[in-house]
Each structure stands twice: as structure tokens, then as C-alpha cells.
PDB file of N, CA and C in Angstrom:
ATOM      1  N   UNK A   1      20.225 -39.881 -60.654  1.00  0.00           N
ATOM      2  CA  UNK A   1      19.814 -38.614 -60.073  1.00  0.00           C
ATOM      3  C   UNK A   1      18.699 -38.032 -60.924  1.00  0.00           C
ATOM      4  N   UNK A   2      17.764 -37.461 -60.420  1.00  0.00           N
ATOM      5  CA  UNK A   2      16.780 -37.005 -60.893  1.00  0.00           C
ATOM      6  C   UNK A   2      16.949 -35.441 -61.348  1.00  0.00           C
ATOM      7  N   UNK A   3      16.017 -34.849 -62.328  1.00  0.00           N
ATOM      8  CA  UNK A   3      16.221 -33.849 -62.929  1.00  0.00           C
ATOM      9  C   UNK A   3      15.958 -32.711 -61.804  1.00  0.00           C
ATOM     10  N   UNK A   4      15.248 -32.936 -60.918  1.00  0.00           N
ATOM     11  CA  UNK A   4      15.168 -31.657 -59.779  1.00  0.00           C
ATOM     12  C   UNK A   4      16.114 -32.216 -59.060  1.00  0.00           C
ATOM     13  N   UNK A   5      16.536 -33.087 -58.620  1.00  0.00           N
ATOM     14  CA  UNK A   5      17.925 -33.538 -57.724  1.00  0.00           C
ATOM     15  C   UNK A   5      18.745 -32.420 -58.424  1.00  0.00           C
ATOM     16  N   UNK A   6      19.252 -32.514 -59.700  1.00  0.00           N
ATOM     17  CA  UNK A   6      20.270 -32.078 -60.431  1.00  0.00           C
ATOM     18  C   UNK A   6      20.111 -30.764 -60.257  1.00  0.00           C
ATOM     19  N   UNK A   7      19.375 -30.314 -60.867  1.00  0.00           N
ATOM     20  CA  UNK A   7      18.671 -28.433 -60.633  1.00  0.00           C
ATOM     21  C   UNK A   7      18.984 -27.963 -59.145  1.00  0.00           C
ATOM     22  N   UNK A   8      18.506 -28.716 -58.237  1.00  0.00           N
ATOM     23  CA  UNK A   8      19.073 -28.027 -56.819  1.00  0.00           C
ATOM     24  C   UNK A   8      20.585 -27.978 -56.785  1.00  0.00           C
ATOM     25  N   UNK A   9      21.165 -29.074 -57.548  1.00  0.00           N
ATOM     26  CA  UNK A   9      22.614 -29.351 -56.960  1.00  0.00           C
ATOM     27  C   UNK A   9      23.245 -28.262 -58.109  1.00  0.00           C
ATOM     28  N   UNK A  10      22.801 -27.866 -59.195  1.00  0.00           N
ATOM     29  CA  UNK A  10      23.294 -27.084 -60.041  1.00  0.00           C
ATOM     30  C   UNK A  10      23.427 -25.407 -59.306  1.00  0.00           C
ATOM     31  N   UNK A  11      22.020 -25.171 -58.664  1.00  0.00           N
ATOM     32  CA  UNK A  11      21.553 -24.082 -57.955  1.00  0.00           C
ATOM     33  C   UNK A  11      22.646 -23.798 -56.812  1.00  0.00           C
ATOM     34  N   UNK A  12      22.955 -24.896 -56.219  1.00  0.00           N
ATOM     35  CA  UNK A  12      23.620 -24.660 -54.872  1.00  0.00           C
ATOM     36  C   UNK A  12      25.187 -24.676 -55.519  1.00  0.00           C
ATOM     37  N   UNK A  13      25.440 -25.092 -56.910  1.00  0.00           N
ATOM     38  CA  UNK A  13      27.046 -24.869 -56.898  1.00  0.00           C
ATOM     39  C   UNK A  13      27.197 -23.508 -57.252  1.00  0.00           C
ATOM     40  N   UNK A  14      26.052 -23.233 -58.172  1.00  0.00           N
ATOM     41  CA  UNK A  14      26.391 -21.501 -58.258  1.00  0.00           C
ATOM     42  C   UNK A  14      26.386 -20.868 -57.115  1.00  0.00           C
ATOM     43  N   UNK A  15      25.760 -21.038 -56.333  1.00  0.00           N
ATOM     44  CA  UNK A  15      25.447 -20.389 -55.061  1.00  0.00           C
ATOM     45  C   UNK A  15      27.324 -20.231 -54.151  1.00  0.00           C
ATOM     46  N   UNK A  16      27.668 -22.182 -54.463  1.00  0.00           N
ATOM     47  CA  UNK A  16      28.961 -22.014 -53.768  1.00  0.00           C
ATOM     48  C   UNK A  16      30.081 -20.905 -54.195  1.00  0.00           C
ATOM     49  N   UNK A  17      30.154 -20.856 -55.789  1.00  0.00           N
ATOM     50  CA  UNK A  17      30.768 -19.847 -56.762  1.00  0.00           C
ATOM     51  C   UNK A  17      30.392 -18.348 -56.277  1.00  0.00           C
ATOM     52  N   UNK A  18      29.754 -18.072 -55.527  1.00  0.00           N
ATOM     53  CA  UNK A  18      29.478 -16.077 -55.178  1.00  0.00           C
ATOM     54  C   UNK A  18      28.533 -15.846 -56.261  1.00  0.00           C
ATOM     55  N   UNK A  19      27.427 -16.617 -56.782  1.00  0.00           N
ATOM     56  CA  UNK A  19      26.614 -16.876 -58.111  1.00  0.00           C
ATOM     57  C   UNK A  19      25.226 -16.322 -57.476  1.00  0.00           C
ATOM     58  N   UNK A  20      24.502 -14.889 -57.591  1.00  0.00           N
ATOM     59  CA  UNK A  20      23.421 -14.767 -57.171  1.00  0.00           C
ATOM     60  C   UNK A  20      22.804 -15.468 -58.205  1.00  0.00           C
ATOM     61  N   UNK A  21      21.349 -16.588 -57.765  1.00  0.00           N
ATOM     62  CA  UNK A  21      20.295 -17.040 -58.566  1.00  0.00           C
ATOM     63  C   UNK A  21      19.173 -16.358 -58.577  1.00  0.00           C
ATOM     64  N   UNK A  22      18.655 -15.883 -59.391  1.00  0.00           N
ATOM     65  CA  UNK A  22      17.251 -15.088 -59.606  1.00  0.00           C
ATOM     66  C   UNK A  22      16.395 -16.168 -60.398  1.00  0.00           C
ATOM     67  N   UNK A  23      14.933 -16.384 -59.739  1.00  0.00           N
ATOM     68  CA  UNK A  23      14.270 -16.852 -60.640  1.00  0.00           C
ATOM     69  C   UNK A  23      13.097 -15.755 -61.098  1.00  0.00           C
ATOM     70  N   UNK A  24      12.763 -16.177 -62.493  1.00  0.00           N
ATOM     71  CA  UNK A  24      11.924 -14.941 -63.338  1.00  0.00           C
ATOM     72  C   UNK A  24      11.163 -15.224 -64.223  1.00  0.00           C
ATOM     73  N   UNK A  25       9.909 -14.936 -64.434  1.00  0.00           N
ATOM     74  CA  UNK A  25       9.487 -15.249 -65.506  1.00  0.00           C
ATOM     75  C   UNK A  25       9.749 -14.619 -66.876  1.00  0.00           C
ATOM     76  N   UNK A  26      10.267 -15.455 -68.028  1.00  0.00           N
ATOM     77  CA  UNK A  26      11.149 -14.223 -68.858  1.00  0.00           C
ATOM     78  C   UNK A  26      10.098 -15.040 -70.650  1.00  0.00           C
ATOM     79  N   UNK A  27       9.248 -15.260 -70.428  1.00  0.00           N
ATOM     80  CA  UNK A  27       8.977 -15.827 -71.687  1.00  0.00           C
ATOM     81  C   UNK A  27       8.984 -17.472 -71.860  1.00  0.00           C
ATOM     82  N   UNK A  28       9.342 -18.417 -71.329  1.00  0.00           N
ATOM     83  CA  UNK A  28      10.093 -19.774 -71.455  1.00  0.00           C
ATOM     84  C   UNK A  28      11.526 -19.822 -72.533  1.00  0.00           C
ATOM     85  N   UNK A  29      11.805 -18.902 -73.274  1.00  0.00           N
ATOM     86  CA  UNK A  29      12.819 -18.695 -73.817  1.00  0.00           C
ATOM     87  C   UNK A  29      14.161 -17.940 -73.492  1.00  0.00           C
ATOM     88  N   UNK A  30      13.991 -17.586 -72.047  1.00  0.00           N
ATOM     89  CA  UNK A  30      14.956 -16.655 -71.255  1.00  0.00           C
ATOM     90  C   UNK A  30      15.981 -17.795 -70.626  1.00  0.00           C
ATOM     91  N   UNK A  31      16.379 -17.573 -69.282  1.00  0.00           N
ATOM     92  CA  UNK A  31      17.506 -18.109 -68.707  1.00  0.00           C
ATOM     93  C   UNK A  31      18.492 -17.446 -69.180  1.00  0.00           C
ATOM     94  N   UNK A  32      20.080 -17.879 -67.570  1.00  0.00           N
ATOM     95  CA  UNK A  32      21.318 -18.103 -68.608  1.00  0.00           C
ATOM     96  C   UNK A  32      22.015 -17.164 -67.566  1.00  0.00           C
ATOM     97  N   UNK A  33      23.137 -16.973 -67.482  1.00  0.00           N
ATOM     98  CA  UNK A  33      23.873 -16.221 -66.913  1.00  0.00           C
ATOM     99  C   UNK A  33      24.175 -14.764 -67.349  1.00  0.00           C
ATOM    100  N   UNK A  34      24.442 -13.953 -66.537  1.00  0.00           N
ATOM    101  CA  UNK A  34      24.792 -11.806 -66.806  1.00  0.00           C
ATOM    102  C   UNK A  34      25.246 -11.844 -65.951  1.00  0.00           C
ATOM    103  N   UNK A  35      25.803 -10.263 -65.969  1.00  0.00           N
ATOM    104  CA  UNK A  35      26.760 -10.042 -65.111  1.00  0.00           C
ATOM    105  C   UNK A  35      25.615  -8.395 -64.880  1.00  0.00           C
ATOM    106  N   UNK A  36      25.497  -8.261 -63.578  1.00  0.00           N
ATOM    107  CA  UNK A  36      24.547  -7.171 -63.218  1.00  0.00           C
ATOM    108  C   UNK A  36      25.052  -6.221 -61.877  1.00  0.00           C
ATOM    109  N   UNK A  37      25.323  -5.081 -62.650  1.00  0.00           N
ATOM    110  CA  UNK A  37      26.088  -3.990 -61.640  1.00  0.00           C
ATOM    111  C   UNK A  37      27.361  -5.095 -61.035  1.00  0.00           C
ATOM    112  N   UNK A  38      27.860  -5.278 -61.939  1.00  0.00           N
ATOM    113  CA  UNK A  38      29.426  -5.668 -61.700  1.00  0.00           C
ATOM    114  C   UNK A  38      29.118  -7.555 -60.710  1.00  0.00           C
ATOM    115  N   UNK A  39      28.221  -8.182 -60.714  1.00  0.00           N
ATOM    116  CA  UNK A  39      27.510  -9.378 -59.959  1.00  0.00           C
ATOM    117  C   UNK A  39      27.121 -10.490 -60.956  1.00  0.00           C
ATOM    118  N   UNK A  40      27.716 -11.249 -60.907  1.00  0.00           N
ATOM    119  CA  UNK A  40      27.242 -12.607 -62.018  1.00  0.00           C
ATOM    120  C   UNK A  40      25.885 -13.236 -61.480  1.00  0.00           C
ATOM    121  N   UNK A  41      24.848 -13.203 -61.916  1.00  0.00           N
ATOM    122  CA  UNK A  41      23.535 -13.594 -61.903  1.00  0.00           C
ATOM    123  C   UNK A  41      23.227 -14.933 -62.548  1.00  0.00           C
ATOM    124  N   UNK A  42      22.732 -15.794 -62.187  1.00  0.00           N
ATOM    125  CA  UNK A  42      21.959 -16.530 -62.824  1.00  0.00           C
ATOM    126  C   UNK A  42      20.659 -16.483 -62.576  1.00  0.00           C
ATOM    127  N   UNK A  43      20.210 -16.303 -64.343  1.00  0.00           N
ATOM    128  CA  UNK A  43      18.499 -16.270 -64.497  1.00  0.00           C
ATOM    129  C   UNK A  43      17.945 -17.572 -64.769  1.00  0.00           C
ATOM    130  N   UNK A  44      16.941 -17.898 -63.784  1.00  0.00           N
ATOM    131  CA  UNK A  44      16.265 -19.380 -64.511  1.00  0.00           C
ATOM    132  C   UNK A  44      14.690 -19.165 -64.482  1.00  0.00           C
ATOM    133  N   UNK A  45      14.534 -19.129 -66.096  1.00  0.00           N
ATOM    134  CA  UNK A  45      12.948 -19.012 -66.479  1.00  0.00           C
ATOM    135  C   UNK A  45      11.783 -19.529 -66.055  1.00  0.00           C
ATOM    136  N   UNK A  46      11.673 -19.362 -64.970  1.00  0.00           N
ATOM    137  CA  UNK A  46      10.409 -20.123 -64.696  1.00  0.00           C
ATOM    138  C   UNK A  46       9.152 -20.125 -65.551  1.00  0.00           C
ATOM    139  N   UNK A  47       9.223 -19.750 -66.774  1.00  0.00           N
ATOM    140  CA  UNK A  47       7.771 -19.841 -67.986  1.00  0.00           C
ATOM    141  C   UNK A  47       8.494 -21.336 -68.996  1.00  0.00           C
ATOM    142  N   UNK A  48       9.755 -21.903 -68.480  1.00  0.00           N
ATOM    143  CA  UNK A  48      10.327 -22.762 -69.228  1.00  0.00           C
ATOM    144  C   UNK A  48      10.816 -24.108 -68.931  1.00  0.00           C
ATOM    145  N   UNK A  49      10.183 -25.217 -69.492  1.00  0.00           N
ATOM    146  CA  UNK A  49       9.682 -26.485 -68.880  1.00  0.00           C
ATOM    147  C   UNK A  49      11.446 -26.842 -68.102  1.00  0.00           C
ATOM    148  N   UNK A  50      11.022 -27.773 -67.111  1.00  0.00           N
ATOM    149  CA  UNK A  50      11.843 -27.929 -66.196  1.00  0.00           C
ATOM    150  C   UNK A  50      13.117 -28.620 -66.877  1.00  0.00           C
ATOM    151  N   UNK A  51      12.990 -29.655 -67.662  1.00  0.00           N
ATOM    152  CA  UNK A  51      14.121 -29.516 -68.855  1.00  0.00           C
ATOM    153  C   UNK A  51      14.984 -28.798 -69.309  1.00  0.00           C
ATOM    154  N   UNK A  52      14.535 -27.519 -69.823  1.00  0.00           N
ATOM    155  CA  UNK A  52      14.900 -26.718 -70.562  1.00  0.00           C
ATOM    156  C   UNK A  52      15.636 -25.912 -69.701  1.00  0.00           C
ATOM    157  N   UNK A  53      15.145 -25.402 -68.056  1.00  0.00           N
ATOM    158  CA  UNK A  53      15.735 -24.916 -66.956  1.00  0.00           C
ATOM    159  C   UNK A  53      16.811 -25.343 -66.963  1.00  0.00           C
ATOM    160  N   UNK A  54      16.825 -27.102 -66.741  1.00  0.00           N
ATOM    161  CA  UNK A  54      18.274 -27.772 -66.472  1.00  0.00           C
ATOM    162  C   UNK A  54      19.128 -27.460 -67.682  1.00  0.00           C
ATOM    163  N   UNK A  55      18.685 -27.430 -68.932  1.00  0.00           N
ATOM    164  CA  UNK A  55      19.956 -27.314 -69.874  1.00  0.00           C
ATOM    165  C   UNK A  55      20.489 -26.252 -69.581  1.00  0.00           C
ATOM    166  N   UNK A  56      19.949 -24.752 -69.850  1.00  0.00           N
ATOM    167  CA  UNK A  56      20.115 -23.520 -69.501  1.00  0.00           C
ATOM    168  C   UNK A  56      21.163 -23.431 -68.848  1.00  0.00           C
ATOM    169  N   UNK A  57      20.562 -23.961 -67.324  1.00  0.00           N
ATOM    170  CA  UNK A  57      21.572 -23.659 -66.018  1.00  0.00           C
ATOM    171  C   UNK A  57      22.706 -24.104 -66.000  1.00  0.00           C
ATOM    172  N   UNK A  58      22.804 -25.505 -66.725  1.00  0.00           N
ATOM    173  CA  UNK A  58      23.920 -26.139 -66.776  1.00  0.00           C
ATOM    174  C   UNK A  58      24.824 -25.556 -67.633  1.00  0.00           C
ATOM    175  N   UNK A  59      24.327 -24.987 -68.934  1.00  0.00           N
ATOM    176  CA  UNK A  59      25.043 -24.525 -70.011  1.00  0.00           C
ATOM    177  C   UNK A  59      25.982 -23.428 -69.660  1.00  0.00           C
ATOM    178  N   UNK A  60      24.951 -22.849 -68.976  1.00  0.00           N
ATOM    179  CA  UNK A  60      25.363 -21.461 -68.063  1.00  0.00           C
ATOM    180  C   UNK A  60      26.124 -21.724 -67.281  1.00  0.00           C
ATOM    181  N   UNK A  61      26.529 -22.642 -66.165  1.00  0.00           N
ATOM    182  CA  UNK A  61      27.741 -23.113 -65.033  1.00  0.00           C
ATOM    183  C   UNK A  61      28.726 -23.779 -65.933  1.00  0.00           C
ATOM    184  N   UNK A  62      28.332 -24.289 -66.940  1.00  0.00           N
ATOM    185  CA  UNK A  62      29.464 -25.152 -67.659  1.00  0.00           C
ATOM    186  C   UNK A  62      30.813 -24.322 -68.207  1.00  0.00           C
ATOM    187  N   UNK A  63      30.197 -23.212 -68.340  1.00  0.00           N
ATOM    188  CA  UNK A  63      31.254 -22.214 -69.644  1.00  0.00           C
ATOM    189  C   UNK A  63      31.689 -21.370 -68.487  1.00  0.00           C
ATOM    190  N   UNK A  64      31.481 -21.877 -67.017  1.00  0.00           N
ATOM    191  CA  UNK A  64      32.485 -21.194 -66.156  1.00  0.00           C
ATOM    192  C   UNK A  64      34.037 -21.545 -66.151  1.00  0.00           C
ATOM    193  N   UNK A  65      35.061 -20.588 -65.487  1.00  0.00           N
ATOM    194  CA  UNK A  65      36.111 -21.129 -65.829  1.00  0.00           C
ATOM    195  C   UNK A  65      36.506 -21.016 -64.771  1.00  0.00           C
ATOM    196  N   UNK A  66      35.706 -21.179 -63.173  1.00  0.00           N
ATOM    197  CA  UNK A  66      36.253 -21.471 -62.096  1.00  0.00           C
ATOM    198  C   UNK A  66      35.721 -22.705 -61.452  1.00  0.00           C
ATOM    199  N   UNK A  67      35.314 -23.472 -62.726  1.00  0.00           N
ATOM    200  CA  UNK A  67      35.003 -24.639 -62.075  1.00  0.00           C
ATOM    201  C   UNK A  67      35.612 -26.001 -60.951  1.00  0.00           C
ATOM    202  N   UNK A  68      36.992 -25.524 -61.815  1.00  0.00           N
ATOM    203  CA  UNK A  68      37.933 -26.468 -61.235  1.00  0.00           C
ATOM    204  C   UNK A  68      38.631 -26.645 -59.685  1.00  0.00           C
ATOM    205  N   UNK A  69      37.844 -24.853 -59.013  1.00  0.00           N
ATOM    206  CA  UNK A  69      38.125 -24.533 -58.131  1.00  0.00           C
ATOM    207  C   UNK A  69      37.496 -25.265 -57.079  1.00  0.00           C
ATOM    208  N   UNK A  70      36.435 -25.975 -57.212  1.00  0.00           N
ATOM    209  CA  UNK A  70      35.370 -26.405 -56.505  1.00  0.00           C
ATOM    210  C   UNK A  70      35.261 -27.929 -56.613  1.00  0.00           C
ATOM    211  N   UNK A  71      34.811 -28.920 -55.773  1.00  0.00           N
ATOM    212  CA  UNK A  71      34.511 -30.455 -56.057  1.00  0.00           C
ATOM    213  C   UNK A  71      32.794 -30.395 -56.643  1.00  0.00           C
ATOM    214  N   UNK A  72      32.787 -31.283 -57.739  1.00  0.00           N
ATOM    215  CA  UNK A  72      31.284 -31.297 -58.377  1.00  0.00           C
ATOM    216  C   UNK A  72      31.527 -32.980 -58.437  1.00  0.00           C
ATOM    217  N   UNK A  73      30.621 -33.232 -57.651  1.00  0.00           N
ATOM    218  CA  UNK A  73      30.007 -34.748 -58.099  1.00  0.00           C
ATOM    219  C   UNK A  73      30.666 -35.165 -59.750  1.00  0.00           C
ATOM    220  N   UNK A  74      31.215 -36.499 -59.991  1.00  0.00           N
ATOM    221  CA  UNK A  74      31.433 -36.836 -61.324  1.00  0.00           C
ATOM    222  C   UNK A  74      30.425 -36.438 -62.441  1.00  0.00           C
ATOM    223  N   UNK A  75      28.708 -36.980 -61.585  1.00  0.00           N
ATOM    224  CA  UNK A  75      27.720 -37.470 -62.427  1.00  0.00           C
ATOM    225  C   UNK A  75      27.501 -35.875 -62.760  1.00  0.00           C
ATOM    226  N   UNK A  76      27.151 -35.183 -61.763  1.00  0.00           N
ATOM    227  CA  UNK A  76      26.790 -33.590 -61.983  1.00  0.00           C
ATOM    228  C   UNK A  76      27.960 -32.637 -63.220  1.00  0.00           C
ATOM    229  N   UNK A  77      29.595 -32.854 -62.626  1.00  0.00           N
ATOM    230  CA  UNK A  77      30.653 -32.190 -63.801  1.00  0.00           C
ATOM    231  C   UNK A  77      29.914 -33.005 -65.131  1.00  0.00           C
ATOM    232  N   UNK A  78      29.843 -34.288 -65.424  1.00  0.00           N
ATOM    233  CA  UNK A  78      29.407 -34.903 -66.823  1.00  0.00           C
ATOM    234  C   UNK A  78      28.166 -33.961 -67.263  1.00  0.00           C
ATOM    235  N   UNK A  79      27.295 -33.799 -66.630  1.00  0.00           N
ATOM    236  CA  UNK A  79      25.725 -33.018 -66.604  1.00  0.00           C
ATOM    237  C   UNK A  79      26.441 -31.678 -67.946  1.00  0.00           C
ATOM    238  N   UNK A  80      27.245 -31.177 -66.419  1.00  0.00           N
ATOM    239  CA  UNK A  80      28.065 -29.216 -67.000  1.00  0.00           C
ATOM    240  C   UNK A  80      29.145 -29.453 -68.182  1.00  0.00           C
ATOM    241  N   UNK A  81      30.220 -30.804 -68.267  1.00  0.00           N
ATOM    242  CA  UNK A  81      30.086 -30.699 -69.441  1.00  0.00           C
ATOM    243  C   UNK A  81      29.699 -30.740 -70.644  1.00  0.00           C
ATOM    244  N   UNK A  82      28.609 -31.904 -70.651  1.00  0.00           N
ATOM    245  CA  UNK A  82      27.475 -32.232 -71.892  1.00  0.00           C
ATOM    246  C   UNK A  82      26.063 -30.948 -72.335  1.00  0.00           C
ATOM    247  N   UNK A  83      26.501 -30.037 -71.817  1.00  0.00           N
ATOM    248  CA  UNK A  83      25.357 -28.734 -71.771  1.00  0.00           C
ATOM    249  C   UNK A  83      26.351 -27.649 -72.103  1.00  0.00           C
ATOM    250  N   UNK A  84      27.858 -27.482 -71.706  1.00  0.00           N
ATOM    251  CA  UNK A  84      28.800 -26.585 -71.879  1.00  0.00           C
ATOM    252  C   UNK A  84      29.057 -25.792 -73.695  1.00  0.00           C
TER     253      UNK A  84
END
């Protein structure tokens, strides 16, 4: 799977989770998950190479703790836990 394969499929599990995604330009050092007016957000930096997006995002879905609630591809859960 490719690194934008992964990024969409990362994008769309938050999405499945009630996960608004915002993209932003925040520096290339931004990203990451908040919680905004009571709403879990995910920020993904668009000033920050597409790499660095995927770790972020993943790091950020990984340290969820409703993961288990949901089916994630093997290859994709390995992704969220190796970034967690």
C-alpha cells in the first residue's frame, strides 16, 4: 500500500470514529489530534512533507482507545500501531 493509499484510509477511519479532519497550514511542524468545543479534530499540516503527515495522523489515531470498536485492515492497524 502506498503512502497516500494509507493517508486516505487513515483519513476515512477517523472520519468512521465521529473524527472531524481539518487540513491547515500550521508551520510543517503542526498536526495531531484536539479536542475543539467539546469535538475531537484532527489537524493535518499541510506545510509538512507527506511522510511526516502519515506519521502524525497515524500517531494521532493510534493512541485512540476506540479502536477496537471498528475493523482496520491488518496492514493499516500495524501502520497505527508502529506510530502509536
Amino acid at each position: 500500500m502506498s503512502g497516500d493509499d494509507s493517508m486516505h484510509e487513515l483519513i476515512e477511519l477517523a472520519r468512521r470514529l465521529g473524527i472531524a479532519v481539518r487540513h491547515a497550514h500550521l508551520g510543517g511542524d503542526g498536526g495531531g489530534m484536539a479536542v475543539v468545543k467539546g469535538l475531537r479534530q484532527l489537524f493535518i499540516d499541510l506545510d509538512a512533507s507527506p511522510e511526516d503527515q502519515l506519521g502524525r495522523t497515524a500517531g494521532a489515531l493510534g493512541r485512540l482507545n476506540d479502536l477496537e470498536q471498528v475493523f482496520i485492515r491488518p496492514d493499516l492497524r500495524d501502520l497505527l500501531e508502529r506510530h502509536a
